[in-house]
N, C-alpha and C. Protein backbone atom coordinates (compact mmCIF):
# COMPACT_ATOMS: atom_id res chain seq x y z
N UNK A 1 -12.47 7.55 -2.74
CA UNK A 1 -12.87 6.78 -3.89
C UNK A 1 -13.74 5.62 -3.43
N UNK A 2 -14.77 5.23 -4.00
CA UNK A 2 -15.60 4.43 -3.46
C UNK A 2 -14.87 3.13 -4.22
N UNK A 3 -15.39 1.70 -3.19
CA UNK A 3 -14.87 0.28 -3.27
C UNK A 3 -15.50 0.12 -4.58
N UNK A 4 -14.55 -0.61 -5.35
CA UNK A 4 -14.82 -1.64 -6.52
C UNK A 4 -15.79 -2.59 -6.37
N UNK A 5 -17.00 -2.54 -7.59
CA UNK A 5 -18.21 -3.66 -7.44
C UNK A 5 -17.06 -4.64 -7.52
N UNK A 6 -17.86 -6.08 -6.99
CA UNK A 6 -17.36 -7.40 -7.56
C UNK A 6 -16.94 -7.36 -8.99
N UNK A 7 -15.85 -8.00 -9.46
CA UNK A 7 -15.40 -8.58 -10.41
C UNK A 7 -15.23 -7.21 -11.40
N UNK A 8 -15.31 -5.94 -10.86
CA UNK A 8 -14.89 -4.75 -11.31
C UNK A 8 -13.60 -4.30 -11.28
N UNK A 9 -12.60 -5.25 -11.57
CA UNK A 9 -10.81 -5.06 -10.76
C UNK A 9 -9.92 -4.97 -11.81
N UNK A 10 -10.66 -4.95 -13.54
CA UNK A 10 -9.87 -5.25 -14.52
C UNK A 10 -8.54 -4.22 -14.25
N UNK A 11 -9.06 -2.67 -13.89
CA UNK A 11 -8.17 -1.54 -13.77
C UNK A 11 -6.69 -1.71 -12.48
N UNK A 12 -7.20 -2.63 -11.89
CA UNK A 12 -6.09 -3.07 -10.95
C UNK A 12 -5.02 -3.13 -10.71
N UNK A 13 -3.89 -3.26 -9.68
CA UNK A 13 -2.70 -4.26 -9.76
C UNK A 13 -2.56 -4.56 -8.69
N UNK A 14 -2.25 -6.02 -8.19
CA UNK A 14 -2.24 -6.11 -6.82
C UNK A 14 -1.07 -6.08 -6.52
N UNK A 15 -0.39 -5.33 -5.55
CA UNK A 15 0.94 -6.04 -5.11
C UNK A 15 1.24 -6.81 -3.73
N UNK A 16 1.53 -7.86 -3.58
CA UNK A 16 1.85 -8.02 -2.51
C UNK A 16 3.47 -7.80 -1.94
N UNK A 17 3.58 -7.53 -0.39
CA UNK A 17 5.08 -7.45 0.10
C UNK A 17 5.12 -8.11 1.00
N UNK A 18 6.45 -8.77 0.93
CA UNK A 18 7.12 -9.84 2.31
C UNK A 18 8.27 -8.91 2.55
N UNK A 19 8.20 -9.22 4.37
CA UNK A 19 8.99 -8.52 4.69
C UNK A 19 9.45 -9.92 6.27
N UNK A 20 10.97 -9.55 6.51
CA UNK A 20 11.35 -10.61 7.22
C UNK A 20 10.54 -9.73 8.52
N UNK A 21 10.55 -10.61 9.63
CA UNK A 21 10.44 -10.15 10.82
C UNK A 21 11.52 -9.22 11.27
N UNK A 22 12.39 -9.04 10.95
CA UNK A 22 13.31 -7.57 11.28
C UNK A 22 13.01 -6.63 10.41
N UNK A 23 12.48 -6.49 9.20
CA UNK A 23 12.32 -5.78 8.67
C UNK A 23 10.87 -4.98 8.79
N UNK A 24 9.70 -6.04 9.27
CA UNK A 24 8.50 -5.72 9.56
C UNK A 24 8.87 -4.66 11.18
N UNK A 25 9.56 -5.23 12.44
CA UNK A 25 9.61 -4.89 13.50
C UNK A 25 10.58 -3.22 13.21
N UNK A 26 11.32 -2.99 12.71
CA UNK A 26 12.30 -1.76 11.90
C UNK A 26 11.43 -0.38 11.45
N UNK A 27 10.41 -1.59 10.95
CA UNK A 27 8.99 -0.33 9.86
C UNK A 27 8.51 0.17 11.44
N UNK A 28 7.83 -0.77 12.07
CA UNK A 28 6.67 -0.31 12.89
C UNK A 28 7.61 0.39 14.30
N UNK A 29 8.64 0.17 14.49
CA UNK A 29 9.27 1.17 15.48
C UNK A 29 9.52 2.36 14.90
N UNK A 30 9.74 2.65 13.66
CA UNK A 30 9.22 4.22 13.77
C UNK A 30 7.51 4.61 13.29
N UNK A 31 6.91 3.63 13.44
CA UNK A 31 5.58 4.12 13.35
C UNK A 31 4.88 5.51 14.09
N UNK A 32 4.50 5.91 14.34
CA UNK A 32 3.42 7.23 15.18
C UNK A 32 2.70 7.00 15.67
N UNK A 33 2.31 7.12 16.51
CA UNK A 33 1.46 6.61 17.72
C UNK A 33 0.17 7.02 17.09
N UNK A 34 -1.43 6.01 16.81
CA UNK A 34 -2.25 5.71 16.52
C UNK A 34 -2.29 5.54 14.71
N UNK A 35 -1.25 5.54 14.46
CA UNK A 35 -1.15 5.25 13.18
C UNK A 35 -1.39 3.64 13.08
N UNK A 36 -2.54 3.08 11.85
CA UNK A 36 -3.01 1.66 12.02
C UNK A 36 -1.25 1.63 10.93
N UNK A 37 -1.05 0.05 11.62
CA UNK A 37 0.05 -0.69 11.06
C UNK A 37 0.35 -1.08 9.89
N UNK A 38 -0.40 -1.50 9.17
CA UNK A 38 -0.76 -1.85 7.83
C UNK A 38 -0.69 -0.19 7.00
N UNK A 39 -1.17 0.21 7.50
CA UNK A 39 -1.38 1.32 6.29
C UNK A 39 0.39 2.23 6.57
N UNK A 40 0.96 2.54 7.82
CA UNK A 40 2.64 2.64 7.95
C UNK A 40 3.09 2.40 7.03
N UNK A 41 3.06 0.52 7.32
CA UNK A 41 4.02 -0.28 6.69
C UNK A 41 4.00 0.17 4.97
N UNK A 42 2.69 0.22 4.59
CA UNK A 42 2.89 0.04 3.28
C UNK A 42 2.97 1.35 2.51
N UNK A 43 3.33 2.44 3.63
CA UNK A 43 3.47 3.41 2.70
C UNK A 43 5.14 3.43 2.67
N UNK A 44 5.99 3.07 4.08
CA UNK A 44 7.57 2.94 4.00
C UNK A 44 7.70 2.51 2.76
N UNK A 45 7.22 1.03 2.62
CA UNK A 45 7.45 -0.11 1.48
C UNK A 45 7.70 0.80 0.21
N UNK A 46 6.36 1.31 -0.05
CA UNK A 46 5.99 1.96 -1.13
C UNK A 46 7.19 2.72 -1.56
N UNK A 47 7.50 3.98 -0.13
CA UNK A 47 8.38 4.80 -0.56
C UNK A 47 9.79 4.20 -0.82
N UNK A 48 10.16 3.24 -0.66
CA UNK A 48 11.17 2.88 -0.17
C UNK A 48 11.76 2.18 -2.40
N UNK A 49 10.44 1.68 -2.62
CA UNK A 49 10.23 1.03 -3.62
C UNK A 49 10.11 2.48 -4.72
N UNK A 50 9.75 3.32 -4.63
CA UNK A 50 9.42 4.47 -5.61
C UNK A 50 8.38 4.62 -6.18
N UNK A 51 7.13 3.96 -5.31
CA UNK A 51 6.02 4.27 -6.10
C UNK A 51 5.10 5.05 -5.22
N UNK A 52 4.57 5.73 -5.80
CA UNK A 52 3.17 6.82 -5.50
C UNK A 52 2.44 6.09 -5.39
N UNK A 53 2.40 5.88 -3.56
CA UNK A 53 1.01 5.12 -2.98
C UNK A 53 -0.53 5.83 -3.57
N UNK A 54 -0.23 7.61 -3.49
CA UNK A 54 -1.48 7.67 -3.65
C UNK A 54 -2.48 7.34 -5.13
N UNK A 55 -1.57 6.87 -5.93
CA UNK A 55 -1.46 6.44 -7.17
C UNK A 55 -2.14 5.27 -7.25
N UNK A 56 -1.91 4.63 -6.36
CA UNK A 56 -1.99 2.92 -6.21
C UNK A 56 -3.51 2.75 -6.79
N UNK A 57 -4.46 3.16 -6.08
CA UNK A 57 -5.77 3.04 -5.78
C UNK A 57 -6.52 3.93 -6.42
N UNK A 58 -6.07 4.53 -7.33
CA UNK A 58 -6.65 5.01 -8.31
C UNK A 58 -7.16 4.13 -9.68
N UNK A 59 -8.31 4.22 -10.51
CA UNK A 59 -8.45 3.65 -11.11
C UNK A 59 -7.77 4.36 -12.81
N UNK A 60 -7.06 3.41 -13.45
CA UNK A 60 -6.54 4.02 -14.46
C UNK A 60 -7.65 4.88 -15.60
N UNK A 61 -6.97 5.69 -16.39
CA UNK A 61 -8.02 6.59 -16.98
C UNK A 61 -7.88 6.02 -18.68
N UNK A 62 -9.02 5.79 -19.20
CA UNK A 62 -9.24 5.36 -20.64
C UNK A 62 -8.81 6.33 -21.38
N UNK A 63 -7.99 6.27 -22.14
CA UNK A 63 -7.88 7.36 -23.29
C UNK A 63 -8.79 7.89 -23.82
């Protein structure tokens, strides 16, 4: 999916996650070797939470 122009984000939601330092260090020891960190983490989160990452970044559809 190509990046959102500027100020094109109405379709959005941002979420942010905090995670303690045991909980961040927990995620990334079972990470996979060359897997970038950020993108791991936030799919555990995700799953962990019940939402369809690949969902996330989709832009919603107009009736």
């Amino acid at each position: 999916m190509a990046r959102p122009k500027r100020g094109d984000y109405e379709n959005y939601l941002n979420i942010n996650i905090c995670l303690t330092p045991k909980e961040h260090d927990a995620i990334v020891a079972k990470m996979p070797p060359g897997t970038p960190k950020s993108t791991f983490a936030r799919e555990v989160v995700f799953k962990a939470l019940g939402i369809d990452s690949k969902a996330i970044n989709q832009p919603s559809q107009a009736a």
